[in-house]
Protein backbone atom coordinates (compact mmCIF):
# COMPACT_ATOMS: atom_id res chain seq x y z
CA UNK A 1 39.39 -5.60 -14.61
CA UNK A 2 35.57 -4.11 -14.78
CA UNK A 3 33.53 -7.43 -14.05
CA UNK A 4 30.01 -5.34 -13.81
CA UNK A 5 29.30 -2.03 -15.73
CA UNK A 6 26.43 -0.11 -13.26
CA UNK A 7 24.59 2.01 -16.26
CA UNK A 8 22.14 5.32 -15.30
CA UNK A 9 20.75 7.88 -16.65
CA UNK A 10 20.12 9.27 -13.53
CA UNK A 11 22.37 11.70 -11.23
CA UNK A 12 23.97 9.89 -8.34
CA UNK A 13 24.64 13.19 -6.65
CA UNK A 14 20.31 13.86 -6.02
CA UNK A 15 16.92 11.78 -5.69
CA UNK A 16 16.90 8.07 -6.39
CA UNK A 17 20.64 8.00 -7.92
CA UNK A 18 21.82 9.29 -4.16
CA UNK A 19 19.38 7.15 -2.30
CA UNK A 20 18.98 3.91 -4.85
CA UNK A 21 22.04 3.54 -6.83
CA UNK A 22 24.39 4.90 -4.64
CA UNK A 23 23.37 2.60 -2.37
CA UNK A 24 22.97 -0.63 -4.14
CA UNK A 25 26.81 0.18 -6.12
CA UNK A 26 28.69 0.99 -2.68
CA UNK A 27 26.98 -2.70 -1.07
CA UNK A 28 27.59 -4.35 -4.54
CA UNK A 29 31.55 -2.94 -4.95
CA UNK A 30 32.07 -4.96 -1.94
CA UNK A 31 32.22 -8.23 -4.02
CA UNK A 32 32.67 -7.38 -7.46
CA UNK A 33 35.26 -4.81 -9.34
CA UNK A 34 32.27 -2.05 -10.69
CA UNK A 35 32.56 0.68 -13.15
CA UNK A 36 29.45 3.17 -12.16
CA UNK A 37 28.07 5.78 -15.33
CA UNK A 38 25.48 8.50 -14.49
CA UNK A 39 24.73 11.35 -16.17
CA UNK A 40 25.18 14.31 -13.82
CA UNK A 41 22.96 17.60 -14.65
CA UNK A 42 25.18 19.55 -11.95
CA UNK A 43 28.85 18.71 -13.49
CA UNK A 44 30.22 22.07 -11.68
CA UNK A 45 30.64 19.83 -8.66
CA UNK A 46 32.62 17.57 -10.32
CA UNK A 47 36.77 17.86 -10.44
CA UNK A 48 37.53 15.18 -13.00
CA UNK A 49 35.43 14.57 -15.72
CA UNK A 50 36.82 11.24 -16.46
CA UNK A 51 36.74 8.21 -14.25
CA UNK A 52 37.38 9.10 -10.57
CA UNK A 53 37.63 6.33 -8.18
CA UNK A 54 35.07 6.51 -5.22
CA UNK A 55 35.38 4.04 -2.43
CA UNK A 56 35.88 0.46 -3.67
CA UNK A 57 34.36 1.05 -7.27
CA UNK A 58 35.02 3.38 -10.42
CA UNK A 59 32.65 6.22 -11.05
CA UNK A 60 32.68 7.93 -14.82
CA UNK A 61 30.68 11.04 -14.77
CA UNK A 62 29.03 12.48 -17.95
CA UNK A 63 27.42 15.56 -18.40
CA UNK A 64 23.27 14.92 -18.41
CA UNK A 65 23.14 17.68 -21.75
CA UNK A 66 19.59 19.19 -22.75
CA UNK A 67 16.09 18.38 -22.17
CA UNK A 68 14.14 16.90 -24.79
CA UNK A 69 13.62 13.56 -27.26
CA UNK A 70 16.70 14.30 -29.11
CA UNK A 71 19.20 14.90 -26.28
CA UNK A 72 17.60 12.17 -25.08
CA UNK A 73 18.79 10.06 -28.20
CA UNK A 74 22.09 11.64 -27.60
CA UNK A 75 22.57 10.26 -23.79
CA UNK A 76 21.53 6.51 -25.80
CA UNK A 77 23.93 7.07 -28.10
CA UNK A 78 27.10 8.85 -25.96
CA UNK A 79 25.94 5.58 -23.62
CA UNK A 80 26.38 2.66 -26.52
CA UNK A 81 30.00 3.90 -26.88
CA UNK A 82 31.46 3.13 -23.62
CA UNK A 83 29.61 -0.10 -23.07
CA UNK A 84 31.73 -3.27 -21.71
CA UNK A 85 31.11 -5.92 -23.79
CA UNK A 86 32.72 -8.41 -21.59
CA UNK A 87 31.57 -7.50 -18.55
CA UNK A 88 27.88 -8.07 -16.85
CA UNK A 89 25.95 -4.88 -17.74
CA UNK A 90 23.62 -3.90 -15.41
CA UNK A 91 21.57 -1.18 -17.21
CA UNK A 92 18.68 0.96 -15.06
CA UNK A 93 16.20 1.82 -17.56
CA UNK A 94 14.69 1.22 -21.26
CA UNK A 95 17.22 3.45 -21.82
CA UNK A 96 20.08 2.26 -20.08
CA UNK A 97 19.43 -1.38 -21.39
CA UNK A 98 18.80 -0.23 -24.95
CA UNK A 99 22.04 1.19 -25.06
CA UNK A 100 24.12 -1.85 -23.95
CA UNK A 101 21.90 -3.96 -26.40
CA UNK A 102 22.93 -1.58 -29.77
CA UNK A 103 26.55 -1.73 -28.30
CA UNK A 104 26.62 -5.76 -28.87
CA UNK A 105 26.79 -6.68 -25.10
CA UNK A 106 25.47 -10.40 -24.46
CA UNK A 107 25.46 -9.70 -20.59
CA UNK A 108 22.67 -7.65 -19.88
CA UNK A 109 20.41 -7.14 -17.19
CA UNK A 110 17.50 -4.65 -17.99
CA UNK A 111 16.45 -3.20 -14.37
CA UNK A 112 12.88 -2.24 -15.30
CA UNK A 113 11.99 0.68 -12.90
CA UNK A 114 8.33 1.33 -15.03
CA UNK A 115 6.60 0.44 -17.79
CA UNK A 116 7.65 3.63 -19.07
CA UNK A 117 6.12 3.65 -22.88
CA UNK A 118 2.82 3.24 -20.77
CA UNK A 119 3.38 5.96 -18.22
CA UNK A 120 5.00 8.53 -20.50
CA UNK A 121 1.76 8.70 -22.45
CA UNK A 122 -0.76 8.51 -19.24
CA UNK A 123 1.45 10.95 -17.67
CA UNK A 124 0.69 13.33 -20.98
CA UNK A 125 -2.57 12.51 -21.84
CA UNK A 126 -1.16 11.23 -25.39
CA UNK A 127 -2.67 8.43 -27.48
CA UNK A 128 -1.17 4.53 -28.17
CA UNK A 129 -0.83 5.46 -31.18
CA UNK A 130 1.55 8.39 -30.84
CA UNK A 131 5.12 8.28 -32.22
CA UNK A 132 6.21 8.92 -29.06
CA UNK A 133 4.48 5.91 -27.50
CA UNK A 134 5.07 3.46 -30.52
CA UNK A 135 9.08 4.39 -30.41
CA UNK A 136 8.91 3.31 -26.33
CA UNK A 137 7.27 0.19 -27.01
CA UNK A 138 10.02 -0.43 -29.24
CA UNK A 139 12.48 0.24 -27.09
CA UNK A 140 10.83 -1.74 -24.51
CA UNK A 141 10.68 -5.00 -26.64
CA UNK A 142 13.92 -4.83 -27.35
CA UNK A 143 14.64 -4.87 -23.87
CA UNK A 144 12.37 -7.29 -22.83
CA UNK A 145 13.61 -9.96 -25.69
CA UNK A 146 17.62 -9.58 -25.89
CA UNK A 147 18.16 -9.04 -22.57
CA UNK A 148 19.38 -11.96 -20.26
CA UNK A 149 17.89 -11.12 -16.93
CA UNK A 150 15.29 -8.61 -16.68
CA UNK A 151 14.80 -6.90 -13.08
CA UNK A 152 11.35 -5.61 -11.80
CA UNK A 153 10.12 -4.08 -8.82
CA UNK A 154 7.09 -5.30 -8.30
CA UNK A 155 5.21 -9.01 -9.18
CA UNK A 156 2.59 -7.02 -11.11
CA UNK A 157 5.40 -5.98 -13.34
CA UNK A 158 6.56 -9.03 -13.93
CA UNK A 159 3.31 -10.47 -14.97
CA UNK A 160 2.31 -7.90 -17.27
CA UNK A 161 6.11 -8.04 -19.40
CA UNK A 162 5.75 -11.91 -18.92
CA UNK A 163 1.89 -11.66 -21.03
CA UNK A 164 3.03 -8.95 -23.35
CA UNK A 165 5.99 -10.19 -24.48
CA UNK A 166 5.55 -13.84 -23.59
CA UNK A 167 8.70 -13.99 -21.46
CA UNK A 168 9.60 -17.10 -19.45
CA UNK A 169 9.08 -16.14 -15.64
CA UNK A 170 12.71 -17.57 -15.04
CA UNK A 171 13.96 -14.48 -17.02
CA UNK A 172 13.00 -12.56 -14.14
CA UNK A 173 13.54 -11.08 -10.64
CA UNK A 174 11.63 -9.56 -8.23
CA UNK A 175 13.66 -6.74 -6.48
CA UNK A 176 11.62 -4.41 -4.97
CA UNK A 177 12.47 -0.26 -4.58
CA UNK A 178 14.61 -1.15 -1.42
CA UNK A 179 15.88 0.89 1.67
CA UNK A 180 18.63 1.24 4.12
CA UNK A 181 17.07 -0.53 7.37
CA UNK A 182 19.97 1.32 9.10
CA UNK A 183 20.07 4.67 8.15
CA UNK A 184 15.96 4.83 7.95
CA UNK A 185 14.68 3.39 11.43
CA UNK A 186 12.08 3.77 14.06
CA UNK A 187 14.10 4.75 16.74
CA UNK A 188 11.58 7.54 17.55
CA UNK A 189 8.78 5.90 19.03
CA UNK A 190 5.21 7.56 18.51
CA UNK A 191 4.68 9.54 22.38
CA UNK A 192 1.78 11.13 20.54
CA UNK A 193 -1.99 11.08 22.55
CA UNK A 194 -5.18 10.94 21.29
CA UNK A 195 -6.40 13.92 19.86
CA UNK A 196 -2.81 15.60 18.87
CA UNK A 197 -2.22 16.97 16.03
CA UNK A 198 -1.00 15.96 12.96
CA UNK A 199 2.24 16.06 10.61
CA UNK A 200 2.29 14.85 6.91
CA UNK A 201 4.36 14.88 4.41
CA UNK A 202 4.82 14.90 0.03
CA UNK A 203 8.35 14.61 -1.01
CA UNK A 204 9.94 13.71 -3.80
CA UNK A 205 9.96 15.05 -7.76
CA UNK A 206 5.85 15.99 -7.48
CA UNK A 207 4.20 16.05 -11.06
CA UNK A 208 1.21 15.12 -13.37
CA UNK A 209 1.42 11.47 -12.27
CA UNK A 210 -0.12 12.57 -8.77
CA UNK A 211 -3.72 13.05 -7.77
CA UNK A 212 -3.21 16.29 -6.73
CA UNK A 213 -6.94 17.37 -6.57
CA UNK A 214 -7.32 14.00 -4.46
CA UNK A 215 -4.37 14.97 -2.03
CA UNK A 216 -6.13 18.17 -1.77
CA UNK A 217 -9.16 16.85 -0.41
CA UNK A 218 -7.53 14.62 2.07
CA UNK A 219 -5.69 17.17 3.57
CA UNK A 220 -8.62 19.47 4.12
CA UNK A 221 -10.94 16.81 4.98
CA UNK A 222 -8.26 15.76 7.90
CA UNK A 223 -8.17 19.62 9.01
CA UNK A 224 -11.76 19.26 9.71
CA UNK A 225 -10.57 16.45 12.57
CA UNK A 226 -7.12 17.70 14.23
CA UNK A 227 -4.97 19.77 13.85
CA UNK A 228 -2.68 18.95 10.38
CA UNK A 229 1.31 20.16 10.14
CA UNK A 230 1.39 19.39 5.83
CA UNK A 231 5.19 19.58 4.25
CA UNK A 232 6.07 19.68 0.99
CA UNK A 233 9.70 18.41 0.41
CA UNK A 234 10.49 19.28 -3.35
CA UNK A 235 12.87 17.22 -5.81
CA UNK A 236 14.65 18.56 -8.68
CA UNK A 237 12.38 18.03 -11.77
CA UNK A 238 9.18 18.99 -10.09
CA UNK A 239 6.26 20.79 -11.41
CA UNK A 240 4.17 24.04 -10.35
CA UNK A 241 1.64 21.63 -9.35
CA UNK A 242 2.08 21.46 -5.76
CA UNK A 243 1.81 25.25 -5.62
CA UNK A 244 -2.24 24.60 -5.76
CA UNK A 245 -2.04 22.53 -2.25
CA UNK A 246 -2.56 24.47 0.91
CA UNK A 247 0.66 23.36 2.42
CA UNK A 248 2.19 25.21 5.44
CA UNK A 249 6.12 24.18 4.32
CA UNK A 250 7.51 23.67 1.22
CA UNK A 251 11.16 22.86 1.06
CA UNK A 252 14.18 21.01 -0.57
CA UNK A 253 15.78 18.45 1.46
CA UNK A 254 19.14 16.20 0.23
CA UNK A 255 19.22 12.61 0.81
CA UNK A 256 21.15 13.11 3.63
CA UNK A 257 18.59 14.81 5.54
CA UNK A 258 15.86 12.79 4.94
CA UNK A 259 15.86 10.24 7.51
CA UNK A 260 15.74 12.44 10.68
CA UNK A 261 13.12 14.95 8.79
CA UNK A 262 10.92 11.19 7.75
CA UNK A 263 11.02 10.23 11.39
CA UNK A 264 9.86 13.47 12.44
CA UNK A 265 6.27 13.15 10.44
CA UNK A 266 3.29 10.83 11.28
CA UNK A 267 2.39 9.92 7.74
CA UNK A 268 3.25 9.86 4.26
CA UNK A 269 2.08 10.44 0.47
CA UNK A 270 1.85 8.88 -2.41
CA UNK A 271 -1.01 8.99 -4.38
CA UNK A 272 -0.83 8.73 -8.03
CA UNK A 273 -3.48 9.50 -10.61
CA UNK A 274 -6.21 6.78 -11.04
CA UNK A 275 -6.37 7.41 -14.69
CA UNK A 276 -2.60 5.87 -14.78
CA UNK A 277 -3.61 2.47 -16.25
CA UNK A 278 -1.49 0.14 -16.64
CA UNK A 279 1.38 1.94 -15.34
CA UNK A 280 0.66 1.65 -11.97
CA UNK A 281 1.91 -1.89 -11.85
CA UNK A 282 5.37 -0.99 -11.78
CA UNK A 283 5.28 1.57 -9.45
CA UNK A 284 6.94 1.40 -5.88
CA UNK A 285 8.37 5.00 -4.88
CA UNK A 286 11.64 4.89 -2.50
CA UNK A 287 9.43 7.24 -0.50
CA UNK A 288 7.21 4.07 0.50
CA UNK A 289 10.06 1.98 1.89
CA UNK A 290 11.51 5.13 3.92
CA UNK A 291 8.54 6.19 5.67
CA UNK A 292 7.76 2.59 6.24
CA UNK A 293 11.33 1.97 7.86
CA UNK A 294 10.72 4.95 10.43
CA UNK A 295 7.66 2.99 11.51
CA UNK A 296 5.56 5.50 9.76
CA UNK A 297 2.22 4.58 7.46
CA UNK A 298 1.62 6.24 4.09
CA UNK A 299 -1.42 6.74 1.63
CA UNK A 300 -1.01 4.91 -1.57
CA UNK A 301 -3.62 3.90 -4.23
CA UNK A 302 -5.12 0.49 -3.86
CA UNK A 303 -3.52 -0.43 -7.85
CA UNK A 304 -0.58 0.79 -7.06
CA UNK A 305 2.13 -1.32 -7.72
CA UNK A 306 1.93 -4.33 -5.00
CA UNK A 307 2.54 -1.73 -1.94
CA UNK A 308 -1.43 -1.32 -2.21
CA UNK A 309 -2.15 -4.31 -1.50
CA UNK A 310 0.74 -4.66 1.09
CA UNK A 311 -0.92 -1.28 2.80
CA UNK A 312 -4.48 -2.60 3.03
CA UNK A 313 -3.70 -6.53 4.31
CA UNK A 314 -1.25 -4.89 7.22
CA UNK A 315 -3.06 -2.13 8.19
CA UNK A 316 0.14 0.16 7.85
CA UNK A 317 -1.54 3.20 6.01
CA UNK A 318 -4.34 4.13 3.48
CA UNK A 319 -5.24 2.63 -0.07
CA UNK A 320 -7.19 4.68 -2.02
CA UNK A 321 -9.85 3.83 -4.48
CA UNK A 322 -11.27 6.94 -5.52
CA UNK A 323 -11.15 10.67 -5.33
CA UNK A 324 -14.92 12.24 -4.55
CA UNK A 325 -15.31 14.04 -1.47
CA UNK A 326 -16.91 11.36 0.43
CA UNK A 327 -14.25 8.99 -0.23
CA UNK A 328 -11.83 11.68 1.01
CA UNK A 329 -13.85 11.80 4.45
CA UNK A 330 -13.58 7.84 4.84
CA UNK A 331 -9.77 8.05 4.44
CA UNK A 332 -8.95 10.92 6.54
CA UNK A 333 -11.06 9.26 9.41
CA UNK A 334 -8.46 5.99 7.95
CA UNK A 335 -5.46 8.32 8.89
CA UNK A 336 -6.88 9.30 12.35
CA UNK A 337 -7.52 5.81 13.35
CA UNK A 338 -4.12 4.55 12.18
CA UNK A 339 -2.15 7.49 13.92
CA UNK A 340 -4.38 6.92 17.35
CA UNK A 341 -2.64 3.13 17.62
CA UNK A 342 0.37 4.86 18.19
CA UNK A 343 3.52 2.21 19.00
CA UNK A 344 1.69 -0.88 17.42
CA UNK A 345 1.23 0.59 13.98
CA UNK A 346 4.81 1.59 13.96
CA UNK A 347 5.82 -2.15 14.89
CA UNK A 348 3.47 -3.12 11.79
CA UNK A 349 5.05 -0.59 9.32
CA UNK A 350 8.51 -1.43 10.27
CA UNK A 351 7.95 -4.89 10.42
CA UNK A 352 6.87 -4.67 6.06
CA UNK A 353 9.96 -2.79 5.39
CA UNK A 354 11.75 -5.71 7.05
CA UNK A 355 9.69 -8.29 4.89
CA UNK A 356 10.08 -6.73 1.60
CA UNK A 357 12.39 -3.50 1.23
CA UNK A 358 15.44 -4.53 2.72
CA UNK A 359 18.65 -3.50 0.51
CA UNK A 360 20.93 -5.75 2.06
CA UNK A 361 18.29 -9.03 0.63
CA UNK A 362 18.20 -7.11 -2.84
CA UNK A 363 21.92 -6.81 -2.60
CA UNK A 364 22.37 -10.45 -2.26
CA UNK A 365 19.72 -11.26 -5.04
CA UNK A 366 21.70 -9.32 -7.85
CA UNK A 367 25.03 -10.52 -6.86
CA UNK A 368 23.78 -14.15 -7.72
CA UNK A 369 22.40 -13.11 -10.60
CA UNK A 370 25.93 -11.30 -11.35
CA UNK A 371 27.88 -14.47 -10.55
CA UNK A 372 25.59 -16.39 -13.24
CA UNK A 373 26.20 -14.20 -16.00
CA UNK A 374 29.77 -13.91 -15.57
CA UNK A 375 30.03 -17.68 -15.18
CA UNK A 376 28.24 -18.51 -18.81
């Protein structure tokens, strides 16, 4: 018998379904009988287009369909009828969560990834008082106020839903965008001297949310200082905008491959658009927990999420404040300081994974959360 229902609109077989859902179902299946629902834009891959048993849970594959609001409105609504209404739902996303509400489940746990109403429109340059933005607040509040348990990824998050909505705190936990401490690691210790030159790296789905012209800077403000190696590692779902970077790689890596090409760079990015708002509280990209797990810092902005903050009290990478040129000479000189430490600042990055990105903590966190819902 199904006791938890794993709902995603997001493909399990690329980007954060292969390296965040995959890896939170396979830990949680371990404990508890799981049905797992993606929708999967490449369904040629697929034999059986019912359930198919994978390991130690159930995996039910659906085609991801169009683009677009209405297909969008179609994935809710395929979604809604094959919800579980006696088993713990644990939805990832408005979406997800809005789903399993309209179905008539009681056991719901809305995994809040972003303040998406807030970021769709920020990301688009569209007003508050859009349709588009005034249907995702909707969405959002019904989320917020009939789910049971509401998951969030960072503690800005979960102050901002707890003064919007005016949601107890207890309705809420804190599980951060975690990582495999195992598979990502900092086996390769920095042998780097001063003066060497530099790798960095973008990766992930790149588009409008990043500072692109600010990433641009920083790149050419550190070629002025060593020698720079810059990669761009692509996602499915990304934009022409990297195209506008002087980059000297650009290529498509699976998850598979990204924890020996992470370990190979010095730093990461991860700069997102100033102009975000309030959005930025509930962001914290699984790029940020990787690099940090290989022992390797990243540039964030300051706002961002709570990794910002993290960054800056540490000492394990960059937080940006703004974008002007002189700005973008202080934190390139940032990134050559950091790099020259060599071993200590990858004990310091690896060290914060530890703290606060672990998946095996997160996996224990949602288990007991799990185990209360099942028991009421």
């Amino acid at each position: 018998m199904t006791e938890v229902q794993y709902l995603t609109l997001d493909s399990i077989q690329e980007g954060v379904g292969a390296s965040q859902v995959l890896s939170y179902v396979e830990r949680l299946a371990k404990n508890w009988n799981i049905e797992l629902i993606s929708f999967e834009k490449d369904f040629s891959s697929i034999e059986n287009t019912n359930s198919i048993a994978r390991g130690e849970f159930t995996w039910r594959p659906l085609p991801f369909g169009k683009y677009g609001e209405v297909a969008g409105l179609n994935r809710i609504w395929r979604l809604r009828k094959l919800v579980n209404r006696k088993a713990v739902v644990h939805a990832r996303s408005d979406f997800a969560a809005f789903s399993a509400i309209i179905a008539g489940s009681k056991k719901v746990i809305w995994d809040c990834r972003a303040l998406t109403p807030d970021q769709r429109i920020a990301a688009k340059n569209k007003s508050r008082y859009s349709i588009e933005y005034v249907a995702l607040r909707l969405i959002e509040s019904v989320c917020a106020k009939k789910s049971q348990k509401i998951i969030v990824i960072t503690e800005k998050a979960r102050f901002f839903l707890q003064k919007r909505y005016g949601i107890p705190a207890s309705k809420f936990l804190h599980v951060s965008t975690c990582v495999d401490l195992q598979r990502f690691r900092n086996d390769q210790k920095l042998q780097k001297g001063k003066g060497e030159g530099i790798k960095i790296a973008f990766i992930g789905t790149i588009g409008p949310q990043y500072d692109i012209d600010l990433i641009a800077r920083i790149i050419e403000e550190l070629r002025k200082l060593r020698k720079v190696h810059f990669t761009v590692s692509l996602s499915k779902g990304s934009t022409e905008l990297y195209s506008t970077l002087k980059y000297d790689t650009v290529l498509s890596l699976s998850h598979s491959e990204m924890p020996k090409f992470i370990a190979s760079q010095d730093i990461g990015l991860s700069v997102w658009r100033q102009d975000m708002g309030v959005s930025l509280f509930s962001v914290a990209a699984t790029k940020n927990a990787e690099f940090l797990a290989c022992g390797k810092p990243i540039i964030v902005n300051e706002n961002q999420g709570d990794i910002g903050g993290w960054i800056r009290d540490t000492k394990t990478g960059v937080s940006t404040r703004s974008n002007d040129l002189k700005s973008a000479k202080q934190y390139a000189q940032e990134v050559i300081n950091l790099i020259d430490e060599g071993e200590n600042l990858s004990n310091r990055c690896r060290t914060l994974a530890e703290k606060y990105y672990s998946l095996e903590d997160a996996v224990w966190q949602i288990s007991n959360v799990y185990k209360s819902l099942l028991s009421n």
